[in-house]
C-alpha atoms as a PDB file:
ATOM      1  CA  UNK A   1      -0.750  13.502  -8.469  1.00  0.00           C
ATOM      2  CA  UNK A   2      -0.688  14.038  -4.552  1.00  0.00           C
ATOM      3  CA  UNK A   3       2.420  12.501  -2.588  1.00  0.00           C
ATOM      4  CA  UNK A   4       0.192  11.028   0.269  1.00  0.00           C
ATOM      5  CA  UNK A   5       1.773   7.433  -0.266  1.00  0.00           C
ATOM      6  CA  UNK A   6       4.451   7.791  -1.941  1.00  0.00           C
ATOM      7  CA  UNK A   7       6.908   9.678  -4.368  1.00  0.00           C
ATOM      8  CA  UNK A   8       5.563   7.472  -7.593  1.00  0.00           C
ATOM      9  CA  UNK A   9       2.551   8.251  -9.441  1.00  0.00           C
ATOM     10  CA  UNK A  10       1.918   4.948 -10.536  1.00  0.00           C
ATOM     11  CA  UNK A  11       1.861   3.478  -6.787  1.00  0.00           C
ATOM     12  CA  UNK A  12       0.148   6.028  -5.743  1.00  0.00           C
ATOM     13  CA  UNK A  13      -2.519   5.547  -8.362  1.00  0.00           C
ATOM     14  CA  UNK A  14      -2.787   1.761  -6.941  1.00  0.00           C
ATOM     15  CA  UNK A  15      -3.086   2.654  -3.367  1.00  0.00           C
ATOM     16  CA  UNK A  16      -6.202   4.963  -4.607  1.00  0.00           C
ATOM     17  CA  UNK A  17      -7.563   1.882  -6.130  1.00  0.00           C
ATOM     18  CA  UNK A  18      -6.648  -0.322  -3.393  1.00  0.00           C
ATOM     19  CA  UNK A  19      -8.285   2.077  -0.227  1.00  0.00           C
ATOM     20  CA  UNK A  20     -11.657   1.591  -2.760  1.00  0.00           C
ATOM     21  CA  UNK A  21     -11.530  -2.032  -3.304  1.00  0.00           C
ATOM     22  CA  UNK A  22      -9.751  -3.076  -0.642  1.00  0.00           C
ATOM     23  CA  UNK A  23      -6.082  -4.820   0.772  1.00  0.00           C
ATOM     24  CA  UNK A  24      -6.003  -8.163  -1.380  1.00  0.00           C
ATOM     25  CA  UNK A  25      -8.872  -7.918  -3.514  1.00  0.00           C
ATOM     26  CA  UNK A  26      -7.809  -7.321  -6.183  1.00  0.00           C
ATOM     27  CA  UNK A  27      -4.610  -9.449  -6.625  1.00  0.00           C
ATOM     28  CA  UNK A  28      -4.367 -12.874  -4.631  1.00  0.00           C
ATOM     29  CA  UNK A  29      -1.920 -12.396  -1.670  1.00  0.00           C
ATOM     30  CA  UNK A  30      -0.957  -8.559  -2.923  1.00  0.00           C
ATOM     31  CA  UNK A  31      -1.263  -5.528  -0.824  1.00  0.00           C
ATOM     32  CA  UNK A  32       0.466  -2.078  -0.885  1.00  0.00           C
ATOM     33  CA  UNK A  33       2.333  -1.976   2.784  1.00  0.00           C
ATOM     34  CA  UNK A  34       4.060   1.258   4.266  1.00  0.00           C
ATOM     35  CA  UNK A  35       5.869   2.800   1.229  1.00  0.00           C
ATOM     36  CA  UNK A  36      10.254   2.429   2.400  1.00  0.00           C
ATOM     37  CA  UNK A  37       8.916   0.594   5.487  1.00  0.00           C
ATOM     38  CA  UNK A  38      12.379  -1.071   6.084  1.00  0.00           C
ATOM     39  CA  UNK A  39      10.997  -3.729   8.727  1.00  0.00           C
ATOM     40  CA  UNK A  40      11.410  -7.264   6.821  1.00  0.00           C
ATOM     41  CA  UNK A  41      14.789  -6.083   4.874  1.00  0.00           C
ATOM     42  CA  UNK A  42      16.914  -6.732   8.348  1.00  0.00           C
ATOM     43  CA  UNK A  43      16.327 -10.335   7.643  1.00  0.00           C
ATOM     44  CA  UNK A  44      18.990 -10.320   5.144  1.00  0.00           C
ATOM     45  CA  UNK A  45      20.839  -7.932   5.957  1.00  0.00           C
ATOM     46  CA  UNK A  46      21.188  -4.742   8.548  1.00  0.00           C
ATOM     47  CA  UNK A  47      24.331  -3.366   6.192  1.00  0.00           C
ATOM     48  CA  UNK A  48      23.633  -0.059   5.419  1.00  0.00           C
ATOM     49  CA  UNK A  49      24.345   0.182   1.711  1.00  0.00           C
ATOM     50  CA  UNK A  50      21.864  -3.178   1.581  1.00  0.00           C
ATOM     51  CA  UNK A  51      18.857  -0.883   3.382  1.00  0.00           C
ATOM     52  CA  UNK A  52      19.848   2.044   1.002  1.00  0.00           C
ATOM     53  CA  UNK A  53      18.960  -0.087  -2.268  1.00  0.00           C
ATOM     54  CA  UNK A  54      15.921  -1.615  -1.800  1.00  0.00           C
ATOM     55  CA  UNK A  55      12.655   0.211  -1.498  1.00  0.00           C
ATOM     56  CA  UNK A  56       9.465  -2.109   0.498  1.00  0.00           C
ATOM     57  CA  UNK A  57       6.204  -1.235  -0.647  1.00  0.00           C
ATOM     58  CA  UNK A  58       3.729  -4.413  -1.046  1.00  0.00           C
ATOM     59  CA  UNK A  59       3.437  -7.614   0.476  1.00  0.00           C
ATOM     60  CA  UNK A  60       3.456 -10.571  -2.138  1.00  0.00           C
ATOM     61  CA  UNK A  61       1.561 -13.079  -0.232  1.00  0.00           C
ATOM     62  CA  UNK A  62      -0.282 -13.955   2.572  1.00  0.00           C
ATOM     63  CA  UNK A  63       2.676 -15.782   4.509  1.00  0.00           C
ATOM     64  CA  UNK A  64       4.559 -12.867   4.213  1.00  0.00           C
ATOM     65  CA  UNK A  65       6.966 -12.218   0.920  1.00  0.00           C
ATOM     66  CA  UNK A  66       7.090  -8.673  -0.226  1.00  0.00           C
ATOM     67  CA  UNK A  67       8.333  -6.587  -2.600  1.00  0.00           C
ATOM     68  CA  UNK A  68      10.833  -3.717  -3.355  1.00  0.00           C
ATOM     69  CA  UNK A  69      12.049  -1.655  -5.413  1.00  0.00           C
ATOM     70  CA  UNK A  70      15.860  -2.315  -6.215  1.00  0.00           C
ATOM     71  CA  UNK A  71      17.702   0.677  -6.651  1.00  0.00           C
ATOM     72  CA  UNK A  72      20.094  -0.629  -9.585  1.00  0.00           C
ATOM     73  CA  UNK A  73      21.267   2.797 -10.395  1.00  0.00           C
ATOM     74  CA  UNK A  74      21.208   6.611  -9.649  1.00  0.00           C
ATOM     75  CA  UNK A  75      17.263   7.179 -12.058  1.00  0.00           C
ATOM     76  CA  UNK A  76      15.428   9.786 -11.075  1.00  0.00           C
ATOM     77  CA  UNK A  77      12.201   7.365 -12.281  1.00  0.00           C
ATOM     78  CA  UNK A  78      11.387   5.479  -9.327  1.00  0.00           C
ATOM     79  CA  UNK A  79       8.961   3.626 -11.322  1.00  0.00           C
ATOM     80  CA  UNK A  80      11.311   2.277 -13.744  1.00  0.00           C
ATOM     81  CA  UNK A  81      13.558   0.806 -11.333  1.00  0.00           C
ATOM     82  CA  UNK A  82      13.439  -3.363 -11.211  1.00  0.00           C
ATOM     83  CA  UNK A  83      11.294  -5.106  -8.996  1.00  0.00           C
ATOM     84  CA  UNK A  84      12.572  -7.635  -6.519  1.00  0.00           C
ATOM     85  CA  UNK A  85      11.060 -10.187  -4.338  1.00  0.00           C
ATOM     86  CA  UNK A  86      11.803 -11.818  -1.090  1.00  0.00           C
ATOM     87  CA  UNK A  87      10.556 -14.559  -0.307  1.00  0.00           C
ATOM     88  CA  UNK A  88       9.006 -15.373   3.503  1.00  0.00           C
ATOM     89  CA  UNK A  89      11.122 -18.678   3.853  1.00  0.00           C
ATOM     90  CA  UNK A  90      14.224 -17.292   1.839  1.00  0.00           C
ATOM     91  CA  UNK A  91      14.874 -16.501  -1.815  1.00  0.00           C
ATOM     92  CA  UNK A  92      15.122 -13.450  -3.484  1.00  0.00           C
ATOM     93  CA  UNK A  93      14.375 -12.894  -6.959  1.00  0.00           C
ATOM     94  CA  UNK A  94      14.189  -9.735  -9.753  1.00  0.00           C
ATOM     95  CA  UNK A  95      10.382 -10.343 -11.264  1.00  0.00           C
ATOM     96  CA  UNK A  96       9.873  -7.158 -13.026  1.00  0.00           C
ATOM     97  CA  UNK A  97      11.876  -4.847 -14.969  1.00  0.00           C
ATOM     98  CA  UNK A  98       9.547  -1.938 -13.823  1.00  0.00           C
ATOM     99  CA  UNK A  99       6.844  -1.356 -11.778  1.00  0.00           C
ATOM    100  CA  UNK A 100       4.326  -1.546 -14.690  1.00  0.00           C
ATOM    101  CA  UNK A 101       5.332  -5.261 -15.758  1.00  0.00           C
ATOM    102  CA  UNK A 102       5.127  -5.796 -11.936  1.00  0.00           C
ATOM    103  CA  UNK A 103       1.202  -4.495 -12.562  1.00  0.00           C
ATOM    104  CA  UNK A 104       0.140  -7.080 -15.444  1.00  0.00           C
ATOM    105  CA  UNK A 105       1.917  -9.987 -13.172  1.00  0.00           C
ATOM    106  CA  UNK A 106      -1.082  -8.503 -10.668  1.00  0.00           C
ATOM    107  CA  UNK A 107      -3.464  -9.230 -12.796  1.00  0.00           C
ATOM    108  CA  UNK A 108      -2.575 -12.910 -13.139  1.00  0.00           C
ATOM    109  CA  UNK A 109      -4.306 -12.864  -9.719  1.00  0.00           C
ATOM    110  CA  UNK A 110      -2.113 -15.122  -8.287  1.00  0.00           C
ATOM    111  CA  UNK A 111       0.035 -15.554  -5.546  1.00  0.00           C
ATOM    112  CA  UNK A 112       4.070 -15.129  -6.113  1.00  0.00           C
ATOM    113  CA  UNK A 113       5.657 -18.720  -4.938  1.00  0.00           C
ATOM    114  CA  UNK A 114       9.043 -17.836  -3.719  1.00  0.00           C
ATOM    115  CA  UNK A 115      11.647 -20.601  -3.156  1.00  0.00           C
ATOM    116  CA  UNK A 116      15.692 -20.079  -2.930  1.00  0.00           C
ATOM    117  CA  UNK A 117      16.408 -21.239  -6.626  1.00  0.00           C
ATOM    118  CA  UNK A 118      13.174 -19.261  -7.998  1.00  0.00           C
ATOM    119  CA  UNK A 119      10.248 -17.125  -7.994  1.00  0.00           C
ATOM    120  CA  UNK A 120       7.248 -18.199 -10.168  1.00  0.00           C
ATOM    121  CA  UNK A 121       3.612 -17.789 -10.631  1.00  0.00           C
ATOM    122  CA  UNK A 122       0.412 -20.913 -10.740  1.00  0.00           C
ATOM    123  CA  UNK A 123      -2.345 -20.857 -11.057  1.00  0.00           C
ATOM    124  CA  UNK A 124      -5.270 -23.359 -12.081  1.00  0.00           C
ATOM    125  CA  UNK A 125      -7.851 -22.662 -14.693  1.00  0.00           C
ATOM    126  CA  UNK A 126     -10.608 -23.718 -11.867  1.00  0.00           C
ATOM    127  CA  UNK A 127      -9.364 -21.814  -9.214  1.00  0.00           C
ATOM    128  CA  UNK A 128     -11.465 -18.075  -8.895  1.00  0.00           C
ATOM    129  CA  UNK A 129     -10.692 -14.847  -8.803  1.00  0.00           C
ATOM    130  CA  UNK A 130     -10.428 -12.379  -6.430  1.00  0.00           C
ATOM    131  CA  UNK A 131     -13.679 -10.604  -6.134  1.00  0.00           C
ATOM    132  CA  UNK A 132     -12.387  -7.164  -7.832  1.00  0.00           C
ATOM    133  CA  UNK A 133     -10.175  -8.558 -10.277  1.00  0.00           C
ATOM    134  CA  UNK A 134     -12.142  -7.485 -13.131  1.00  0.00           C
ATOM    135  CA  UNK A 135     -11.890  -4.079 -11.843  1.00  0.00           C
ATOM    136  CA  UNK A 136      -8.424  -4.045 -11.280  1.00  0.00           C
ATOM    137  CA  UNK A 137      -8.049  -5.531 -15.086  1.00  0.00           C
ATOM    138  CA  UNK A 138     -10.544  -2.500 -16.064  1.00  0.00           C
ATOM    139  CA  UNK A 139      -7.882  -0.142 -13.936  1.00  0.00           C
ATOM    140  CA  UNK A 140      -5.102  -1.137 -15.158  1.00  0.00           C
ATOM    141  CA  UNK A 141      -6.268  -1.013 -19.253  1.00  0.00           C
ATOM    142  CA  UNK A 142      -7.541   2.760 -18.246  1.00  0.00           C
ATOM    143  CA  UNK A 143      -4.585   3.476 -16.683  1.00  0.00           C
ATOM    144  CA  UNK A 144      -1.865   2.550 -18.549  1.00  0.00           C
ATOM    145  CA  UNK A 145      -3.230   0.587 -21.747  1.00  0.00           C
ATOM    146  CA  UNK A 146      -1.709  -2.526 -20.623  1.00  0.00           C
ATOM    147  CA  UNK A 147      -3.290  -5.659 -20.419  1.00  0.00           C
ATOM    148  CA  UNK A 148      -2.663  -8.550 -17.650  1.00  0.00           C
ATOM    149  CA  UNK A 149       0.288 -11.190 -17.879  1.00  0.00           C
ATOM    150  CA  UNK A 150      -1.159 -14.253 -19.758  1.00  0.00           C
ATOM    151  CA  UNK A 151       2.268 -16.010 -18.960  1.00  0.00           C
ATOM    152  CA  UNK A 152       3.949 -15.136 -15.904  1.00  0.00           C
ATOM    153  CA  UNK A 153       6.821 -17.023 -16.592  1.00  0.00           C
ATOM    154  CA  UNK A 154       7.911 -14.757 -19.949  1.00  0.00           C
ATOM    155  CA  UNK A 155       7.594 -11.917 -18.092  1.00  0.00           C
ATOM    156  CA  UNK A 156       9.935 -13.225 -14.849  1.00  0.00           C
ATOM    157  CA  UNK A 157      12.673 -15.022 -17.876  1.00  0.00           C
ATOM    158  CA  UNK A 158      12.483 -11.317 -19.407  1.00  0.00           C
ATOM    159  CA  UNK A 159      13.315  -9.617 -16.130  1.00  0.00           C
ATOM    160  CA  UNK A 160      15.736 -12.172 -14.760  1.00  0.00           C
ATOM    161  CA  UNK A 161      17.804 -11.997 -18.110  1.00  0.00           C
ATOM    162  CA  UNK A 162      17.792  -8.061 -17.906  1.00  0.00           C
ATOM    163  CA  UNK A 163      18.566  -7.860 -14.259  1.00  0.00           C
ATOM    164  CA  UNK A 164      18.703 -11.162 -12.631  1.00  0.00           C
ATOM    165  CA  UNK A 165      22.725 -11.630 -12.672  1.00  0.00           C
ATOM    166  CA  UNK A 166      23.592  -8.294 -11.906  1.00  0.00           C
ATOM    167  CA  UNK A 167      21.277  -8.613  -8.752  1.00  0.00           C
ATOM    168  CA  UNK A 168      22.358 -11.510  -7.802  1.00  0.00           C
ATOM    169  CA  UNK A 169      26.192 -10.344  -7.409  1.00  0.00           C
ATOM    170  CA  UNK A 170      24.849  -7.058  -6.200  1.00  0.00           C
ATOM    171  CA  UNK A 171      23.350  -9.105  -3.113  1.00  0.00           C
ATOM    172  CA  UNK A 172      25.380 -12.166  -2.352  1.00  0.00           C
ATOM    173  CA  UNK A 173      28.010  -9.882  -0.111  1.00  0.00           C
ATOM    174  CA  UNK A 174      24.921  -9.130   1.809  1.00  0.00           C
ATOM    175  CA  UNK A 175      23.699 -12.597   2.041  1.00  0.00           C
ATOM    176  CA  UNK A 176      24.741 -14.795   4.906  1.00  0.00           C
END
């Protein structure tokens, strides 16, 4: 796999996808951004150690959430670390325990709501897809055998049990 976006395979493999069907099409709201682009991350918190931890590399939604990469520990597997959100209006949340859980919550092609005491998915049977979801479902069953998240909200309770505490102590000296 080339390095042309980023050190991970598996991102890298989704930016591929995404430069074919395009920035949101795929995944209501969801876009790979700049891979380590550090812009939004000041918002919380300019501290040094606080930039070193997290890694950007999508946007979330359309008002402006994104996610990174939480550097929990020293792996060498980038992929494997937890996935956080941050929420445009405040609230940060762990909603993955690896990048590839973070991939079937795609394909629930919804938008991320982000609020201060949690991060959750909706979305109503009536309301559409995104116009290549069914090729992004297709991609991600090739891929990785792995189908989409048919409940959201098992897949955030297994992350947040996993990581959610220790994240939440690891960022609350950061926090104003």
């Amino acid at each position: 796999m080339r390095l042309d976006h980023s050190p991970i395979d598996e991102l890298n493999l989704l930016k591929a996808f995404q430069d074919r069907v395009g920035y949101e099409n795929y995944a209501r709201g969801f876009g790979l951004t700049e891979y380590g682009e550090e812009s939004g991350l000041p918002a919380w918190s300019e501290d040094p150690e606080f930039l070193a931890r997290l890694i950007p590399f999508a946007q979330a939604t359309g008002g402006g959430s994104f996610y990174a990469l939480w550097r929990v520990d020293d792996r060498e597997d980038l992929a494997s670390l937890p996935v956080v959100v941050f929420g445009d209006e405040g609230g940060e949340h762990v909603v993955a325990r690896h990048l590839r859980e973070l991939f079937q919550l795609l394909g629930f092609d919804e938008e991320i709501s982000v609020e201060h005491e949690r991060a959750y998915f909706y979305r109503d049977e009536d309301d559409p897809h995104t116009d290549c979801h069914d090729e992004y479902v297709a991609w991600l069953d090739l891929h990785f055998g792995l189908p989409v998240a048919k409940d959201p909200d098992a897949v955030l309770a297994a992350a947040q049990a996993e990581f959610g505490g220790r994240f939440a102590d690891w960022i609350s000296p950061f926090l104003p």
